[in-house]
N, C-alpha and C. Protein backbone atom coordinates (compact mmCIF):
# COMPACT_ATOMS: atom_id res chain seq x y z
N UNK A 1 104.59 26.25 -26.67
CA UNK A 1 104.81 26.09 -28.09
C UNK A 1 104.84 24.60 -28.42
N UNK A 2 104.63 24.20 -29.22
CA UNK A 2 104.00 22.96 -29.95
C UNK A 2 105.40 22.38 -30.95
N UNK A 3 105.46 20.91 -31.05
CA UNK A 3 106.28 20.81 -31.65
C UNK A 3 105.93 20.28 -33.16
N UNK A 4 106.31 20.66 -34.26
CA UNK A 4 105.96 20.20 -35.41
C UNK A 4 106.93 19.90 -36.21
N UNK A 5 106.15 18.26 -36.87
CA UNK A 5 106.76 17.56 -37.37
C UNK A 5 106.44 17.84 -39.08
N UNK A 6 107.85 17.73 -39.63
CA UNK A 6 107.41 17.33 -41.10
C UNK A 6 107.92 16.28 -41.58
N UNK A 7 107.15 15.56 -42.27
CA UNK A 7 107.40 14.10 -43.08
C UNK A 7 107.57 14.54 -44.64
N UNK A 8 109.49 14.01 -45.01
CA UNK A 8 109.49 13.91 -45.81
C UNK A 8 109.97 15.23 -46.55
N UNK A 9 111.17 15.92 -44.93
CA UNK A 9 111.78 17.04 -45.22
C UNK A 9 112.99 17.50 -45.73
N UNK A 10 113.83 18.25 -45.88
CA UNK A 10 115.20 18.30 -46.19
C UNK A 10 115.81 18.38 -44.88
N UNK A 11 116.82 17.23 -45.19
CA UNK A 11 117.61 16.48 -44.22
C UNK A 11 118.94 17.66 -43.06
N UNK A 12 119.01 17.74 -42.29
CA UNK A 12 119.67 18.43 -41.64
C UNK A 12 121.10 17.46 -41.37
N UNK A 13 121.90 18.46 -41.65
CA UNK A 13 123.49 17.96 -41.78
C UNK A 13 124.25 17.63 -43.25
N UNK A 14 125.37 17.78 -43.35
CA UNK A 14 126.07 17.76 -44.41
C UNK A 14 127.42 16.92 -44.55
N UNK A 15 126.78 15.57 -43.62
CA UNK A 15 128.01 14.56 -43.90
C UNK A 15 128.11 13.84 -45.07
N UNK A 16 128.82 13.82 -45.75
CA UNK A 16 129.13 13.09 -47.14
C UNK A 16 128.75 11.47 -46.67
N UNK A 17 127.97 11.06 -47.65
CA UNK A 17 127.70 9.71 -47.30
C UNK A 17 128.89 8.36 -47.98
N UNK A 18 129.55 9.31 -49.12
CA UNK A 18 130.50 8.45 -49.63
C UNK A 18 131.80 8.26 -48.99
N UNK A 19 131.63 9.26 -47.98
CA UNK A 19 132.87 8.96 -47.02
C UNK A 19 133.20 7.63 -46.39
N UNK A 20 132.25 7.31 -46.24
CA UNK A 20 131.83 6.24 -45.44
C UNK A 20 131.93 4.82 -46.28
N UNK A 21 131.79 4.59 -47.83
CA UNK A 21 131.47 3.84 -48.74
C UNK A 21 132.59 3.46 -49.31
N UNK A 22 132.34 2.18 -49.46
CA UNK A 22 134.03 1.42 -50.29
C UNK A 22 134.55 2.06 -51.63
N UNK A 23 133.10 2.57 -52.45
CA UNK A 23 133.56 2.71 -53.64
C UNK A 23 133.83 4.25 -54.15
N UNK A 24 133.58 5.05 -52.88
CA UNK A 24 133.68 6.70 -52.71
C UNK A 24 134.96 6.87 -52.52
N UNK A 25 136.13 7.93 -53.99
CA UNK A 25 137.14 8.14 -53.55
C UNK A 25 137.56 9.84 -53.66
N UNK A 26 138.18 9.99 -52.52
CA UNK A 26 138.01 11.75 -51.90
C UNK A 26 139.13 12.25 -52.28
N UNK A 27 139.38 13.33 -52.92
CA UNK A 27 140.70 14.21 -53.39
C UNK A 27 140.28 15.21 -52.36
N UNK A 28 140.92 15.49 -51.47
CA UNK A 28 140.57 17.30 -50.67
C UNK A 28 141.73 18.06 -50.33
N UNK A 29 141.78 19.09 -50.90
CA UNK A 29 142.46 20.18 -50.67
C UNK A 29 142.64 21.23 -49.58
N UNK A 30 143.77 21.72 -49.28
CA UNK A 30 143.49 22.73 -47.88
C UNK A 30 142.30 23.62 -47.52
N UNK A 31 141.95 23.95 -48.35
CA UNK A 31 140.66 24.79 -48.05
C UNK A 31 139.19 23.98 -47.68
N UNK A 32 137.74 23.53 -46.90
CA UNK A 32 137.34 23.01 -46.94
C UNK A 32 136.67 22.82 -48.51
N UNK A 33 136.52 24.05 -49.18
CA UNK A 33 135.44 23.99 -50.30
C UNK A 33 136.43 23.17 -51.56
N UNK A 34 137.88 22.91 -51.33
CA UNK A 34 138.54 21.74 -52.04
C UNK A 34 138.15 20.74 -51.99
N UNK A 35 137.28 19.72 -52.55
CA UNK A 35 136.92 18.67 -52.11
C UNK A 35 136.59 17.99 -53.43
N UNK A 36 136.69 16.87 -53.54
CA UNK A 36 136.41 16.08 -55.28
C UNK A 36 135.81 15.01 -54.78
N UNK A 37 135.22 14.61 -55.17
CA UNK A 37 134.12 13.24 -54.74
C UNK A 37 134.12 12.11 -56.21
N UNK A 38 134.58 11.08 -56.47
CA UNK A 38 134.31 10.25 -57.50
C UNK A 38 133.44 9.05 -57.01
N UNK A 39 132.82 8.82 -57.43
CA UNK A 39 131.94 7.28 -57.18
C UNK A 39 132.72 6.40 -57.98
N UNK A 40 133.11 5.53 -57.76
CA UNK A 40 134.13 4.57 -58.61
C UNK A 40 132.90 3.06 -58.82
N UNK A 41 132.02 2.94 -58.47
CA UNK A 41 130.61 1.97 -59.07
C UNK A 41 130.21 2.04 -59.79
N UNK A 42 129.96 3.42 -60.59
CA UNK A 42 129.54 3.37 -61.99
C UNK A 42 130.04 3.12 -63.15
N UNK A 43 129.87 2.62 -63.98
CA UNK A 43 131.07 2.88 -64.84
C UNK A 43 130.62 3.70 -66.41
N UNK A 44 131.07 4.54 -66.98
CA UNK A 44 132.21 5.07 -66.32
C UNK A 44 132.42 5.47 -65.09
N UNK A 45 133.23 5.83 -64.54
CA UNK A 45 133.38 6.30 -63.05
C UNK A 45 133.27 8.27 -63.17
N UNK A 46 132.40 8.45 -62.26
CA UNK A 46 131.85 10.24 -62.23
C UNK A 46 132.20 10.77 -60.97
N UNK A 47 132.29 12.17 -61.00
CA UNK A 47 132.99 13.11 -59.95
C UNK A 47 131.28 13.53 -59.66
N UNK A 48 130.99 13.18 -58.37
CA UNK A 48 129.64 13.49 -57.14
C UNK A 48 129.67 14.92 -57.31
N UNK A 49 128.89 16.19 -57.65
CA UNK A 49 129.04 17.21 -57.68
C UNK A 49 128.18 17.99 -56.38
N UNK A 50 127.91 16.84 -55.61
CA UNK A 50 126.76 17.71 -54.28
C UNK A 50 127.03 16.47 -53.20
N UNK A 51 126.54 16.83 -51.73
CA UNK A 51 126.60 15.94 -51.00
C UNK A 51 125.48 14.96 -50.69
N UNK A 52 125.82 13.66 -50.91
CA UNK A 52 124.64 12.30 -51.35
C UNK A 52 124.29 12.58 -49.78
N UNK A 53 123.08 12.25 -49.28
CA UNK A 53 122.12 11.69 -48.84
C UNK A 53 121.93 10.44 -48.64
N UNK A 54 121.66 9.35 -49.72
CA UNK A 54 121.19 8.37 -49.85
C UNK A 54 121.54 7.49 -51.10
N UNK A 55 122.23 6.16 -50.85
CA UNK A 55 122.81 6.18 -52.29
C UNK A 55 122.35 4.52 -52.01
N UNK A 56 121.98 3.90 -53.16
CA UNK A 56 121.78 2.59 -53.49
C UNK A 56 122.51 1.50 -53.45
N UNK A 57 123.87 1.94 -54.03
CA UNK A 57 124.69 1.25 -53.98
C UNK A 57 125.98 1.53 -53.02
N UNK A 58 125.51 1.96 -51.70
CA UNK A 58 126.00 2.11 -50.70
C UNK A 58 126.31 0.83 -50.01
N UNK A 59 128.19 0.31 -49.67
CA UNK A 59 128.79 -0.22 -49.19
C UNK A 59 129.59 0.27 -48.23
N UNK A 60 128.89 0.21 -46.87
CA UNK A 60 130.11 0.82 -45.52
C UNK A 60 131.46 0.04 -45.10
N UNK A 61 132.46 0.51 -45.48
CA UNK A 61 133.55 0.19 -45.46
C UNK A 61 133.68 -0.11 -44.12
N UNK A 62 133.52 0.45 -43.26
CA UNK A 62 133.73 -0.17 -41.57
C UNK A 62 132.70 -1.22 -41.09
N UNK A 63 132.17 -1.59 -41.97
CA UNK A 63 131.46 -3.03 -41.41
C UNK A 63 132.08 -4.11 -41.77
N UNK A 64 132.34 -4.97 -41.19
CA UNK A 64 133.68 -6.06 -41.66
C UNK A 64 132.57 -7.20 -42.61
N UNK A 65 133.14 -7.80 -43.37
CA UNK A 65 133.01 -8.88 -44.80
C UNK A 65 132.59 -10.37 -43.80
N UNK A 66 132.14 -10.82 -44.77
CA UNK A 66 130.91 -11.94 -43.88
C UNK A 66 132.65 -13.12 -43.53
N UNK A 67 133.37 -12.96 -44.59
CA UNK A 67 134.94 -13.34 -44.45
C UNK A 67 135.48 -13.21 -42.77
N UNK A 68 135.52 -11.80 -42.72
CA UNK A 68 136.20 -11.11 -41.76
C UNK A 68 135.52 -11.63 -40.34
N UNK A 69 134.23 -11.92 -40.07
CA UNK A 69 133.69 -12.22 -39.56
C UNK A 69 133.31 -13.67 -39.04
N UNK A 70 133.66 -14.98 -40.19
CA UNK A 70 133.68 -15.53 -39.51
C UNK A 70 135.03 -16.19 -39.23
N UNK A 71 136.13 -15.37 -39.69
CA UNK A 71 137.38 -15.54 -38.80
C UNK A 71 137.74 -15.18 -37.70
N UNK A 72 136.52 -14.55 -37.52
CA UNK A 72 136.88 -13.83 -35.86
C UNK A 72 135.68 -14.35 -34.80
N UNK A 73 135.30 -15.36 -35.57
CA UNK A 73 133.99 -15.76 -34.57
C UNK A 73 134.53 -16.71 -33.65
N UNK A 74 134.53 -17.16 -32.31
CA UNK A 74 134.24 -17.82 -31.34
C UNK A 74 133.14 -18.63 -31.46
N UNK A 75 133.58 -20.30 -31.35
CA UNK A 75 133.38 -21.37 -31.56
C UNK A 75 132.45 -21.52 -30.22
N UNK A 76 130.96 -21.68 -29.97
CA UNK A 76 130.74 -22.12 -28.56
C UNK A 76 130.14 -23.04 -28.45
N UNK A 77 130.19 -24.54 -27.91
CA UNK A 77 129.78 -25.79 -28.04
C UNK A 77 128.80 -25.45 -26.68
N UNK A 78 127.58 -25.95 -27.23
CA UNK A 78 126.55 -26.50 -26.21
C UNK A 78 126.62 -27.56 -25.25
N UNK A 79 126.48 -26.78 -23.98
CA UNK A 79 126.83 -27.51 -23.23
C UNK A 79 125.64 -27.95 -22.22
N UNK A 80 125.90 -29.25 -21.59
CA UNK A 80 124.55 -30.25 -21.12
C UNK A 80 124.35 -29.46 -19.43
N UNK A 81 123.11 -29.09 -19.68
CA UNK A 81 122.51 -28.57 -18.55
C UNK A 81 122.38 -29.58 -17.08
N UNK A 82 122.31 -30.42 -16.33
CA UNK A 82 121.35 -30.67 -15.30
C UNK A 82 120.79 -30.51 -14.81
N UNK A 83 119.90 -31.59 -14.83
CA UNK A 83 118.36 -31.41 -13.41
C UNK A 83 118.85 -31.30 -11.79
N UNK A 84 119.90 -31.41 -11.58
CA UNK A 84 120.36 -31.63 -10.40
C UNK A 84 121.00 -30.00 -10.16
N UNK A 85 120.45 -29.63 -8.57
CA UNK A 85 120.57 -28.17 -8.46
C UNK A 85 122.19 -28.50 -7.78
N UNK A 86 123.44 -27.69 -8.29
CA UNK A 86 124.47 -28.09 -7.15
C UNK A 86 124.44 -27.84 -5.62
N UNK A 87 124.41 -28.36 -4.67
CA UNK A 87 123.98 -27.94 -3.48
C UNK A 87 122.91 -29.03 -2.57
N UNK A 88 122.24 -29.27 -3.55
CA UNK A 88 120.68 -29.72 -2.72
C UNK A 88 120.45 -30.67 -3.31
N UNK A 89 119.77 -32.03 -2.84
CA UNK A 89 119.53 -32.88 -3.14
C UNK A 89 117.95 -33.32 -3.18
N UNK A 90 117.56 -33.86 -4.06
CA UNK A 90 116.07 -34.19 -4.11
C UNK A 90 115.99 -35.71 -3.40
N UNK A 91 114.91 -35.14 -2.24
CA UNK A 91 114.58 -36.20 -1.13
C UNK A 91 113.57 -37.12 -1.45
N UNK A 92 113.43 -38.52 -1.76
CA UNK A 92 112.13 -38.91 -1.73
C UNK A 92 111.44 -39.37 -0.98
N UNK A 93 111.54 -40.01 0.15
CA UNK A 93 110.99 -40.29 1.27
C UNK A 93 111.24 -39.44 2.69
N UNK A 94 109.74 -38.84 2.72
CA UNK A 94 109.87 -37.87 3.72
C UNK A 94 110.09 -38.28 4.71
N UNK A 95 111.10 -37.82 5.89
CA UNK A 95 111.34 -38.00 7.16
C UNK A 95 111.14 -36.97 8.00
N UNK A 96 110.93 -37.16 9.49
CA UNK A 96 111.25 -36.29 10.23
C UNK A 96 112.32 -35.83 10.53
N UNK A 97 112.35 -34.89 11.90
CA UNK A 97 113.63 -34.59 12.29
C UNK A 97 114.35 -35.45 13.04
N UNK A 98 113.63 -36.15 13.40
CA UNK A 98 114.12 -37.56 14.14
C UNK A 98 114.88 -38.69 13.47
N UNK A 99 114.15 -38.70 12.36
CA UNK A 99 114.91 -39.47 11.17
C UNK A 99 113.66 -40.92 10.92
N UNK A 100 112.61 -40.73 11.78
CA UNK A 100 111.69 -41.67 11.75
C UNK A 100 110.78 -41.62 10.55
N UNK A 101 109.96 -42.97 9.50
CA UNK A 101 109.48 -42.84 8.89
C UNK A 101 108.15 -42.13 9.19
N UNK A 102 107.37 -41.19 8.03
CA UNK A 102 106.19 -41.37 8.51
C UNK A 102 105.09 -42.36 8.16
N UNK A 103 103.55 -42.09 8.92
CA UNK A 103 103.42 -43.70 8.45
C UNK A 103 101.98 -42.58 7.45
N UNK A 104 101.33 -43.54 6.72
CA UNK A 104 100.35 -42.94 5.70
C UNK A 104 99.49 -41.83 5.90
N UNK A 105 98.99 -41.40 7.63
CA UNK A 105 98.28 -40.39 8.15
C UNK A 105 98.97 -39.26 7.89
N UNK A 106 100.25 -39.03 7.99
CA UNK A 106 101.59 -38.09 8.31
C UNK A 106 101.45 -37.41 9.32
N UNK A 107 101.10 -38.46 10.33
CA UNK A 107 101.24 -37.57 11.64
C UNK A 107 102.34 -37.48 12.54
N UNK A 108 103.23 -38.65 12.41
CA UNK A 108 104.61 -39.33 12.69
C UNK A 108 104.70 -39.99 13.51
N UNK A 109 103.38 -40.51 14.32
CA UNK A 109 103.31 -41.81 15.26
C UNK A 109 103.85 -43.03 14.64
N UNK A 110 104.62 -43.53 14.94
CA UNK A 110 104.92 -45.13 14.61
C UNK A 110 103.97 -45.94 15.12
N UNK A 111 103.32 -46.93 14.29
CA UNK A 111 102.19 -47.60 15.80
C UNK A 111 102.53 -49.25 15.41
């Protein structure tokens, strides 16, 4: 069986999107179908009579304020790299194991 796609379908699930939104305020009652939804952005301010989807003037309350954020930011100063590996040293005149120079052939005869 084949899987098929539709573009541009009715959305599966029924989470209130104003739950989520600064300006969405919820009256709910014991029963689930108690539930009051006001959008407090418009003004006047209106009671949501279905569950939004997608709203424009959607503000998520759990994302913290550009405020909030950079009071909580960590300060990190750039710091100076070196060319120098710790450990190892860059040699410039090649030697043997002997400790003798070599001479321009690099064969390591001294003559």
């Amino acid at each position: 069986m084949s899987v098929i796609n539709i573009r541009n379908g009715t959305p599966v699930g029924n989470a209130h999107l104003c739950q989520r939104c600064t300006w969405g305020h919820f009256i709910t009652g014991y029963r689930e179908s108690d539930q009051m939804v006001i959008c407090m952005r418009s003004e006047p301010n209106f009671t949501v009579p279905f569950v939004v989807y997608e709203c424009t003037e959607f503000n998520d309350k759990h994302k913290p304020s550009w405020d909030q954020m950079t009071k909580l930011a960590i300060e990190v100063a750039p710091s100076r790299v070196s060319n120098k590996t710790r450990g190892f040293q860059v040699q410039t005149v090649a030697t043997t194991a002997a400790g003798a120079d070599l001479d321009e052939e690099g064969d390591g005869d001294i003559a």
